[in-house]
Structures are given as C-alpha cells and as structure tokens.
PDB file of N, CA and C in Angstrom:
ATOM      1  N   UNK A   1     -67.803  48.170 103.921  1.00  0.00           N
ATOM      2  CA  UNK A   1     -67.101  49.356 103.498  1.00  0.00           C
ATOM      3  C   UNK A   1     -66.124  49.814 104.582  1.00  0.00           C
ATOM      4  N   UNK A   2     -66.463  50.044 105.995  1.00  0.00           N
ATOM      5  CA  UNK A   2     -65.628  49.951 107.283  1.00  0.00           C
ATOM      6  C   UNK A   2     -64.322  49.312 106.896  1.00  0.00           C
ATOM      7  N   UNK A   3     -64.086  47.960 106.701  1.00  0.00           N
ATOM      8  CA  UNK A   3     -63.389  47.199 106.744  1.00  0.00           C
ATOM      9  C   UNK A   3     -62.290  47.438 105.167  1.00  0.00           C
ATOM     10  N   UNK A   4     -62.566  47.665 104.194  1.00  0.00           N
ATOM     11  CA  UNK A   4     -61.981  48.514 103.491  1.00  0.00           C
ATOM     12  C   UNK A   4     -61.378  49.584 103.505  1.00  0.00           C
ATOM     13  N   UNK A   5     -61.815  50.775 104.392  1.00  0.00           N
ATOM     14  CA  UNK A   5     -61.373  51.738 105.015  1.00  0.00           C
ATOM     15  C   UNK A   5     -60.071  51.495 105.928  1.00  0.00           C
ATOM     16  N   UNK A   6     -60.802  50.762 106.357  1.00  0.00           N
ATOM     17  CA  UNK A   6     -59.665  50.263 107.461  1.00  0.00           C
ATOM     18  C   UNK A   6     -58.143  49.345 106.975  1.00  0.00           C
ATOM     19  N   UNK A   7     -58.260  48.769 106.342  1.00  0.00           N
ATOM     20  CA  UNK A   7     -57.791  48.224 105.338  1.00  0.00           C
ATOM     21  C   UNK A   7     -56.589  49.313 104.817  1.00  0.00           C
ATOM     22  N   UNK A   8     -57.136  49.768 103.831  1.00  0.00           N
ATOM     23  CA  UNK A   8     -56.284  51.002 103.166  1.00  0.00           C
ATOM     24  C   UNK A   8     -55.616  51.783 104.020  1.00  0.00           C
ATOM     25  N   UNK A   9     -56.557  52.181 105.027  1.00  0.00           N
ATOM     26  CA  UNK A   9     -55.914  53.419 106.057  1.00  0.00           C
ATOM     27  C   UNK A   9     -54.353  52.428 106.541  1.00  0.00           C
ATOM     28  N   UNK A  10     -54.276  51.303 106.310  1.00  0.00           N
ATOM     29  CA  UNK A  10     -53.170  50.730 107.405  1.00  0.00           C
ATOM     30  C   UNK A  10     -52.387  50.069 106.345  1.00  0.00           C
ATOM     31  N   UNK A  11     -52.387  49.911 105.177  1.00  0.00           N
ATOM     32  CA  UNK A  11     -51.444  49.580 104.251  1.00  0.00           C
ATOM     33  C   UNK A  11     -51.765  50.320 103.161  1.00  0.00           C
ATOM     34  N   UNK A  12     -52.198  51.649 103.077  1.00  0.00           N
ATOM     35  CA  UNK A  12     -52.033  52.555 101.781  1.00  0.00           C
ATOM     36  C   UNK A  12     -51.071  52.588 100.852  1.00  0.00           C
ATOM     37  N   UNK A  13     -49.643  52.425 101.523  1.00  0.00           N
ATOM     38  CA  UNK A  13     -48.594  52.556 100.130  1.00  0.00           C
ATOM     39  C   UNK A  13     -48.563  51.093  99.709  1.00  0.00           C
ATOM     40  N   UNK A  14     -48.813  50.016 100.186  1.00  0.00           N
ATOM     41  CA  UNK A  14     -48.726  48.405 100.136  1.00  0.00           C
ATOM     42  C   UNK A  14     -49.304  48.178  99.448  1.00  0.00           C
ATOM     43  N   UNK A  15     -50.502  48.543  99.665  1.00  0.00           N
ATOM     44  CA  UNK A  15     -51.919  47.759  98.972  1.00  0.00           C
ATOM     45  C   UNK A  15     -51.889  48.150  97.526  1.00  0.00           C
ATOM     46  N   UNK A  16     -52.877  46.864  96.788  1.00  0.00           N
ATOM     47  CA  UNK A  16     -53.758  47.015  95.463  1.00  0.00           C
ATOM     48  C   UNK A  16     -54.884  46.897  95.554  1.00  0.00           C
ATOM     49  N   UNK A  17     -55.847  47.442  94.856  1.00  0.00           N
ATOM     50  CA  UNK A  17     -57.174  46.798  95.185  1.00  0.00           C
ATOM     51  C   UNK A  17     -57.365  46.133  94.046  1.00  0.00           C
ATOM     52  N   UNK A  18     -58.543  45.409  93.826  1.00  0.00           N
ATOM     53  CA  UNK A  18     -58.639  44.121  92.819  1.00  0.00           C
ATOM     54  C   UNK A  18     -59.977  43.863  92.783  1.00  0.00           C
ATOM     55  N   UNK A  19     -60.931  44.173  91.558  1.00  0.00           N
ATOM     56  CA  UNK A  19     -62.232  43.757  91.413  1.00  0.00           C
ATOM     57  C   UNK A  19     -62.560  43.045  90.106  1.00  0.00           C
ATOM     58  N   UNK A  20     -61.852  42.300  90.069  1.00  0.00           N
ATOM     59  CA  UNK A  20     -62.039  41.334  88.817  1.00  0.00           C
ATOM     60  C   UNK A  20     -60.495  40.487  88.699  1.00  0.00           C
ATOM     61  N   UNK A  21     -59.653  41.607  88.293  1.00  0.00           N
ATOM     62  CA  UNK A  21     -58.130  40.927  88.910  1.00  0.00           C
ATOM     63  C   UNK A  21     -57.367  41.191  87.200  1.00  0.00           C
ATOM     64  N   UNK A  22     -58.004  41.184  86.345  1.00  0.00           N
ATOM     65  CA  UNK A  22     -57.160  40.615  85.083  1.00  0.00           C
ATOM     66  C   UNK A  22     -55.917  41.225  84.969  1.00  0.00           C
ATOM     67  N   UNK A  23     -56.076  42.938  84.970  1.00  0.00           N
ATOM     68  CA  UNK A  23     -54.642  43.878  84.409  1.00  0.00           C
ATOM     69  C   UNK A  23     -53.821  43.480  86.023  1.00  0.00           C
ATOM     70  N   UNK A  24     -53.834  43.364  86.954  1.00  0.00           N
ATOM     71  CA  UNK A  24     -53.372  43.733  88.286  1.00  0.00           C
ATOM     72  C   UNK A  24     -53.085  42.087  88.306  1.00  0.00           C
ATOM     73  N   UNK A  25     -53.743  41.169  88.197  1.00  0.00           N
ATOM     74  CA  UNK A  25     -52.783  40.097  88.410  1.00  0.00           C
ATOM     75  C   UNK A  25     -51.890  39.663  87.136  1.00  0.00           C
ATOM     76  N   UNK A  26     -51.839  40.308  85.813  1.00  0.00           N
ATOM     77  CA  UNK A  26     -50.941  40.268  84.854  1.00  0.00           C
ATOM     78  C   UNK A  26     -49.573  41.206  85.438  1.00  0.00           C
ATOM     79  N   UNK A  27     -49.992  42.264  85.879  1.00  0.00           N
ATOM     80  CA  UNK A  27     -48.924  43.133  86.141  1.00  0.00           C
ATOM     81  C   UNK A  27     -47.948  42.386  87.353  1.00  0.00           C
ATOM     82  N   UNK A  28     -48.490  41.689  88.400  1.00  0.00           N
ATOM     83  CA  UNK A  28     -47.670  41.020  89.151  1.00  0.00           C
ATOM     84  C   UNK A  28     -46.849  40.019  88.619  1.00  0.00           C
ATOM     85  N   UNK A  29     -47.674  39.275  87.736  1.00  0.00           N
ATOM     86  CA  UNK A  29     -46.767  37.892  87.150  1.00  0.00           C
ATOM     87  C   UNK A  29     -45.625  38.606  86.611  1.00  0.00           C
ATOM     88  N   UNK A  30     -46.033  40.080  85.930  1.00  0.00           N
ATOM     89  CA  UNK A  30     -44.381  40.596  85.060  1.00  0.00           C
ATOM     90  C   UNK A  30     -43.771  41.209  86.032  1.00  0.00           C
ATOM     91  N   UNK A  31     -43.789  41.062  87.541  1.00  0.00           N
ATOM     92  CA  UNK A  31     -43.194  42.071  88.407  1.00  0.00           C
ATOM     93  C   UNK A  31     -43.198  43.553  88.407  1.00  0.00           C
ATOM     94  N   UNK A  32     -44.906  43.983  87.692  1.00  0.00           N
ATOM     95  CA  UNK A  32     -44.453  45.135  87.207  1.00  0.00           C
ATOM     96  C   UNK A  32     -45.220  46.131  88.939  1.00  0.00           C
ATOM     97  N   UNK A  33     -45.778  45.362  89.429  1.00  0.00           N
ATOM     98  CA  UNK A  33     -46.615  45.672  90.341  1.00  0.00           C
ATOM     99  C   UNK A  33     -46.078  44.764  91.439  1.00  0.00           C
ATOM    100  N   UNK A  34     -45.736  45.697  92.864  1.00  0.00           N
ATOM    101  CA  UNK A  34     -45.645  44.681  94.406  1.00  0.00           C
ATOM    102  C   UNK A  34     -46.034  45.248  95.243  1.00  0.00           C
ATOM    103  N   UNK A  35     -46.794  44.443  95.981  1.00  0.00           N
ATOM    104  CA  UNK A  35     -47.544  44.753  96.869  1.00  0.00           C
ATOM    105  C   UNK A  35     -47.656  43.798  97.958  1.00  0.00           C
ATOM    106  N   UNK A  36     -47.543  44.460  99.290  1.00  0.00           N
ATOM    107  CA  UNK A  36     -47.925  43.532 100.201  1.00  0.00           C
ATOM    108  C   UNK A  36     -49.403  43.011 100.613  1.00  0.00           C
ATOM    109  N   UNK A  37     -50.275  44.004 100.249  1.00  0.00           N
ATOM    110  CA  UNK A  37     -51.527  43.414 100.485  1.00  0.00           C
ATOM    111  C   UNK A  37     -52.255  43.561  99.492  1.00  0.00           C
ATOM    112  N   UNK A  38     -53.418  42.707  98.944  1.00  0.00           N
ATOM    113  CA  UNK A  38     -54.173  42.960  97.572  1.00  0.00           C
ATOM    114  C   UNK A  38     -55.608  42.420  98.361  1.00  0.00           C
ATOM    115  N   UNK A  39     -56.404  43.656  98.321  1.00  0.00           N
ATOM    116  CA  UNK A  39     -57.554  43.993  99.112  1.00  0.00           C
ATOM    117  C   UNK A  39     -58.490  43.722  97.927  1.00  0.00           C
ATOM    118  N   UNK A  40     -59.088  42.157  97.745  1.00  0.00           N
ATOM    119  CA  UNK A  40     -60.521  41.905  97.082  1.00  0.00           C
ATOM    120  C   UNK A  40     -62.162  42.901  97.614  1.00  0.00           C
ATOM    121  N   UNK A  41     -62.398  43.754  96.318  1.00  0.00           N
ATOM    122  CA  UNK A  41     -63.400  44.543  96.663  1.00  0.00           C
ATOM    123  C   UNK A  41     -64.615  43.970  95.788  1.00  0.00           C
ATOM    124  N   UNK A  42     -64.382  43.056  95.006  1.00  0.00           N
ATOM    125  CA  UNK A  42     -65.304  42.017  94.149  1.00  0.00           C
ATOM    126  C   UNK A  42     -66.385  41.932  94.824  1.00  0.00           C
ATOM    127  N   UNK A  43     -66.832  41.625  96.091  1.00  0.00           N
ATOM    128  CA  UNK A  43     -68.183  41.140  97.209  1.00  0.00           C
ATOM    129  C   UNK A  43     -68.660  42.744  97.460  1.00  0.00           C
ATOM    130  N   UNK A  44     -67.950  43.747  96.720  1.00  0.00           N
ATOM    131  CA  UNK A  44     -69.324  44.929  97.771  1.00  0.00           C
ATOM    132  C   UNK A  44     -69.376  45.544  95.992  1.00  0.00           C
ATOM    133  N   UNK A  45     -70.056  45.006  95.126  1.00  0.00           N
ATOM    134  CA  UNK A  45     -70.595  45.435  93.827  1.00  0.00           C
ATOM    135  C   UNK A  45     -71.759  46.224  94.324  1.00  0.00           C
ATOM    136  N   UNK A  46     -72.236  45.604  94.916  1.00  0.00           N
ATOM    137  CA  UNK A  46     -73.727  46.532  95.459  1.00  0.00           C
ATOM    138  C   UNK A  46     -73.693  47.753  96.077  1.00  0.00           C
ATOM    139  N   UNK A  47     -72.667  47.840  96.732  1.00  0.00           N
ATOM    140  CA  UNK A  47     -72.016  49.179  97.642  1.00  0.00           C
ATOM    141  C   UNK A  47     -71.579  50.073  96.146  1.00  0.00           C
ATOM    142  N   UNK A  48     -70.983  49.753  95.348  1.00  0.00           N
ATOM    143  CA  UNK A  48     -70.054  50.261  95.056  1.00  0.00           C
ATOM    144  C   UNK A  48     -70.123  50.377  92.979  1.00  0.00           C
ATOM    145  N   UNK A  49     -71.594  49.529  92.727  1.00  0.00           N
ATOM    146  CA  UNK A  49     -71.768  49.877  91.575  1.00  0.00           C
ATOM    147  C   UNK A  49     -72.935  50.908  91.272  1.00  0.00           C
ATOM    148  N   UNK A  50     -73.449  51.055  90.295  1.00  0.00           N
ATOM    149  CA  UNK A  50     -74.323  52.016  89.721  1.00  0.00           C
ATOM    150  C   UNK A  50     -74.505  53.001  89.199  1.00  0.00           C
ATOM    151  N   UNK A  51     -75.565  53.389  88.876  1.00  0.00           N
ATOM    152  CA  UNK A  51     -75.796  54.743  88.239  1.00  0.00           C
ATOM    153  C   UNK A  51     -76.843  55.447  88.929  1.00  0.00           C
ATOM    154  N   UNK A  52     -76.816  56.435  88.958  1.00  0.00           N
ATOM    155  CA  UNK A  52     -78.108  57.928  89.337  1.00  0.00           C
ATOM    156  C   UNK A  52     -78.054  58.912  89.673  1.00  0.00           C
ATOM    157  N   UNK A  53     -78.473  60.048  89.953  1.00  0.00           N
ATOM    158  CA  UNK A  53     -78.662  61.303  89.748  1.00  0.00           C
ATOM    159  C   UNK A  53     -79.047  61.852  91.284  1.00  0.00           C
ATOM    160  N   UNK A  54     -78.210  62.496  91.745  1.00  0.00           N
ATOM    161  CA  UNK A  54     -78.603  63.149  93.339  1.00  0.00           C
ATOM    162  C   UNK A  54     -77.706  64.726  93.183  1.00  0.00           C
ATOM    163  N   UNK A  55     -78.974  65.205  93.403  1.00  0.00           N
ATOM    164  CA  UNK A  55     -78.108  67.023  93.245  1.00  0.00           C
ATOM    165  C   UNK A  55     -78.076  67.505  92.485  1.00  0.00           C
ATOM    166  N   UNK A  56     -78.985  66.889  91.157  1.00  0.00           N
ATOM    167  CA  UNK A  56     -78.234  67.797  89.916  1.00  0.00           C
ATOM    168  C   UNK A  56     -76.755  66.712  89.304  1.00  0.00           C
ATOM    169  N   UNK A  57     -76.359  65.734  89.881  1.00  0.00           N
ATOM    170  CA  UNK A  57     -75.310  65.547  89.331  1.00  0.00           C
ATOM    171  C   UNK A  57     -75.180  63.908  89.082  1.00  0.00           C
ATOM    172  N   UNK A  58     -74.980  63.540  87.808  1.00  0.00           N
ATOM    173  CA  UNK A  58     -74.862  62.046  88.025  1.00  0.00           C
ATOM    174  C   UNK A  58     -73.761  61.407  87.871  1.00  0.00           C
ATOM    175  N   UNK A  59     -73.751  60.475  89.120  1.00  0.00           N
ATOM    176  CA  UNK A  59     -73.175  59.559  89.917  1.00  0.00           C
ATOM    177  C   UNK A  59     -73.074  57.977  89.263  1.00  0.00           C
ATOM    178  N   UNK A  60     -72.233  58.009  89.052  1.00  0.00           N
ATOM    179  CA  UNK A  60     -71.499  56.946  88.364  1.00  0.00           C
ATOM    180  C   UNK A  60     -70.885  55.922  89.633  1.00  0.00           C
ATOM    181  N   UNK A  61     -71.025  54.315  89.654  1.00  0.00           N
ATOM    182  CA  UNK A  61     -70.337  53.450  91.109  1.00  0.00           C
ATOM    183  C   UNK A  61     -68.851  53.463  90.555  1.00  0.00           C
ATOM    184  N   UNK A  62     -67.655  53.365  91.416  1.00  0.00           N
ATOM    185  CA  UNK A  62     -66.475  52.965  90.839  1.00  0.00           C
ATOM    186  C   UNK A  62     -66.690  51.344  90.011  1.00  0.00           C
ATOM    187  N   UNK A  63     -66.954  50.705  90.499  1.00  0.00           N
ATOM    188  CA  UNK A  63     -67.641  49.303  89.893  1.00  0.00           C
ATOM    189  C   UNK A  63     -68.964  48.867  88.847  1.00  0.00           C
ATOM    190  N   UNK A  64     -69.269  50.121  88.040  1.00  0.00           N
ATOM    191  CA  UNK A  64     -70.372  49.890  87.400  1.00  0.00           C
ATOM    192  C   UNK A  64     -69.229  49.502  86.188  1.00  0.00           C
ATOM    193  N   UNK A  65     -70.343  48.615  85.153  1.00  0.00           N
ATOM    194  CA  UNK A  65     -69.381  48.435  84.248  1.00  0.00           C
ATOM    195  C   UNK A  65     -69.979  49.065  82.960  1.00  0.00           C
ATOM    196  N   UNK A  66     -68.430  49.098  82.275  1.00  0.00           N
ATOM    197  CA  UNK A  66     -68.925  49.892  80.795  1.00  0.00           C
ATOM    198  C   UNK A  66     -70.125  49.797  79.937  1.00  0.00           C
ATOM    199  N   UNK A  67     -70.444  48.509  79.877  1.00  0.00           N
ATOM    200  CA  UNK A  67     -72.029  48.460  79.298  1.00  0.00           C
ATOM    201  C   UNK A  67     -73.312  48.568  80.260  1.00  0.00           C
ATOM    202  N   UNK A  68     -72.977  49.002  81.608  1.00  0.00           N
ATOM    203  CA  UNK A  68     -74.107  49.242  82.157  1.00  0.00           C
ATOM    204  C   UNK A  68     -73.893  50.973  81.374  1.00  0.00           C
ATOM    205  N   UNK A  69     -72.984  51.654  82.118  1.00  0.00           N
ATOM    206  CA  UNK A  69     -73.019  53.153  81.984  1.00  0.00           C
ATOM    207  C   UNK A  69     -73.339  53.485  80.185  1.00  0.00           C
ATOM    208  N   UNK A  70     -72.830  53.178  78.965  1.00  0.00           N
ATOM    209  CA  UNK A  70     -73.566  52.363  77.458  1.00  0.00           C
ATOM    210  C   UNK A  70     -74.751  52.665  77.149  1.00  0.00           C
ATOM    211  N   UNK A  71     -75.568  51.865  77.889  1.00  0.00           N
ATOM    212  CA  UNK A  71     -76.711  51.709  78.126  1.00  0.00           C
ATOM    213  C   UNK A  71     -77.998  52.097  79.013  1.00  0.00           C
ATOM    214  N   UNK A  72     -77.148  52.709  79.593  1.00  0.00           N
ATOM    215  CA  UNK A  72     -78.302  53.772  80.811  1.00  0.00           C
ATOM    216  C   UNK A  72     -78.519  55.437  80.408  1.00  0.00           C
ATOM    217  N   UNK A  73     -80.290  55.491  79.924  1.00  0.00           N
ATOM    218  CA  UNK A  73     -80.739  56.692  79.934  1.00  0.00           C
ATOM    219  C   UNK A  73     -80.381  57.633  80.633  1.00  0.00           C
ATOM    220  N   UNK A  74     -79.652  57.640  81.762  1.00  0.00           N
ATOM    221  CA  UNK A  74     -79.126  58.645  82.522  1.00  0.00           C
ATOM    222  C   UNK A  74     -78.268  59.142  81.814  1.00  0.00           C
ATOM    223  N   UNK A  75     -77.378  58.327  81.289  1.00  0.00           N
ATOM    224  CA  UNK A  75     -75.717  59.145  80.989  1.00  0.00           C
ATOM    225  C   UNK A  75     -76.160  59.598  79.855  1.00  0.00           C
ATOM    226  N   UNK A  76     -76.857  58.955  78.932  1.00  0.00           N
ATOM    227  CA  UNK A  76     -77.528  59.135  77.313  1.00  0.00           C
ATOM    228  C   UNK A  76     -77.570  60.850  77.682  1.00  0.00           C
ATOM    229  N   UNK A  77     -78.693  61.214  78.699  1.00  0.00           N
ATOM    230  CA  UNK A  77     -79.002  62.580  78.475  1.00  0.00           C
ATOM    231  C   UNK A  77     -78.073  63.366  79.564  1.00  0.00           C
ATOM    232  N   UNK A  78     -77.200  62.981  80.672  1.00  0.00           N
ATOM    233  CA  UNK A  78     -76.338  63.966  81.009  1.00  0.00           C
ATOM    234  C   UNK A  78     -74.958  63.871  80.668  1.00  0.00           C
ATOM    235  N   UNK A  79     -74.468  62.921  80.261  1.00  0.00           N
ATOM    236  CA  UNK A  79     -73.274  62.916  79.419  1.00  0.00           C
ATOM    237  C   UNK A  79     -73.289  62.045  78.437  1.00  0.00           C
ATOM    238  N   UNK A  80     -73.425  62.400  77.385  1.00  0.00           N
ATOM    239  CA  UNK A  80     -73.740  62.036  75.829  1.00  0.00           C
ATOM    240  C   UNK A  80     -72.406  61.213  75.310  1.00  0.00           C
ATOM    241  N   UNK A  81     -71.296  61.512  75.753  1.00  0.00           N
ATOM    242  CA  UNK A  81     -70.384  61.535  75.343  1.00  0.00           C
ATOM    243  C   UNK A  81     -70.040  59.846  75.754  1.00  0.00           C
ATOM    244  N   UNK A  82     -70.352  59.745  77.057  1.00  0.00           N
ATOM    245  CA  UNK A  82     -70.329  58.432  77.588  1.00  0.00           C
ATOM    246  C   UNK A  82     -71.210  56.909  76.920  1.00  0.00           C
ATOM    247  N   UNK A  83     -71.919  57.569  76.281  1.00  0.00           N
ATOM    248  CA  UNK A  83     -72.957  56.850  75.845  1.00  0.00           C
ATOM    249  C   UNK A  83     -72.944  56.183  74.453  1.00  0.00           C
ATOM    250  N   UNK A  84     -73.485  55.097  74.177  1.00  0.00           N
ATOM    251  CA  UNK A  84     -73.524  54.293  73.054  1.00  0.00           C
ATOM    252  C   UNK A  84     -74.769  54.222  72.490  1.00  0.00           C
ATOM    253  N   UNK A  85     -76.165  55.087  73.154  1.00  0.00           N
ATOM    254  CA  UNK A  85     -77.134  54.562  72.549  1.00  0.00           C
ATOM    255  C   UNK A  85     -77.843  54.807  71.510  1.00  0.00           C
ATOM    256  N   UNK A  86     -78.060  54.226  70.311  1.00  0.00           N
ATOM    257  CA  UNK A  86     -78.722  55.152  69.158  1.00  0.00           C
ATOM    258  C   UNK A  86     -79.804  56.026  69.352  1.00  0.00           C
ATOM    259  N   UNK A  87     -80.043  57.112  68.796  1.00  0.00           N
ATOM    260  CA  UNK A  87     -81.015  57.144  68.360  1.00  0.00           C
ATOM    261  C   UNK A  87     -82.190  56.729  66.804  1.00  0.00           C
ATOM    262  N   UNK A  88     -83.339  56.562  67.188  1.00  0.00           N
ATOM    263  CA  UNK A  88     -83.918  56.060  66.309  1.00  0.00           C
ATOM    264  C   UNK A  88     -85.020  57.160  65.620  1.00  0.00           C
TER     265      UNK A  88
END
C-alpha cells in the first residue's frame, strides 16, 4: 500500500490505476485516455477488497466485486438497495 502511495503522490496528474484493465485499456487503444504511468493495483485484492461493518458503518473494499457486495448479508440489511438477495 506504501508503494502505491508513493506512486500516486509522484505522478498524480499522469497516472491511471488499473485492476482488471478492460474499460482503461479500451480507452487507451481509442486515445481517449494518456497517461504516463498505469499503476497495476490487481496484487493488493486482499488490502483492498471486502465487506464489514466497523462503527456503525459498512465498509465496502474499492476492489470488492459486484456479486460479492449482491450477495453479502451485510449490505442485504444495511443497504437494501445494493442488494440482490431474495427473500424467501
């Protein structure tokens, strides 16, 4: 995470970040996006995905993906809205 920080802090207007790549390396092929540096954050999923509840408030990872958050009793009962899960 350091190294990300660090990262950004020194090419903020340059950079893209990229955790899977699809829309962001389409947008380059059309020139719609340039950048001098494109900072792979794919290797810190663990840092940076999940779900849970600290404070009263739940916490969503920037990297969790749509069918985790779908599918997790958390969001079901604090944001409903987010959620896909039936009831039965």
């Amino acid at each position: 995470m350091d190294e990300l920080l660090e990262a950004l802090e020194a090419y903020h207007v340059n950079a893209e970040i990229i955790a899977g790549g699809t829309d962001l390396t389409i947008m380059l092929k059309q020139r719609l996006v340039k950048s001098e540096v494109i900072i792979d954050i794919s290797r810190m999923r663990a840092e940076l995905a999940g779900i849970a509840i600290e404070h009263s408030y739940l916490k969503i990872g920037a990297m969790t993906t749509l069918t985790e958050i779908e599918r997790d009793t958390r969001v079901e009962r604090f944001a409903r809205a987010l959620s896909h899960r039936r009831r039965g």
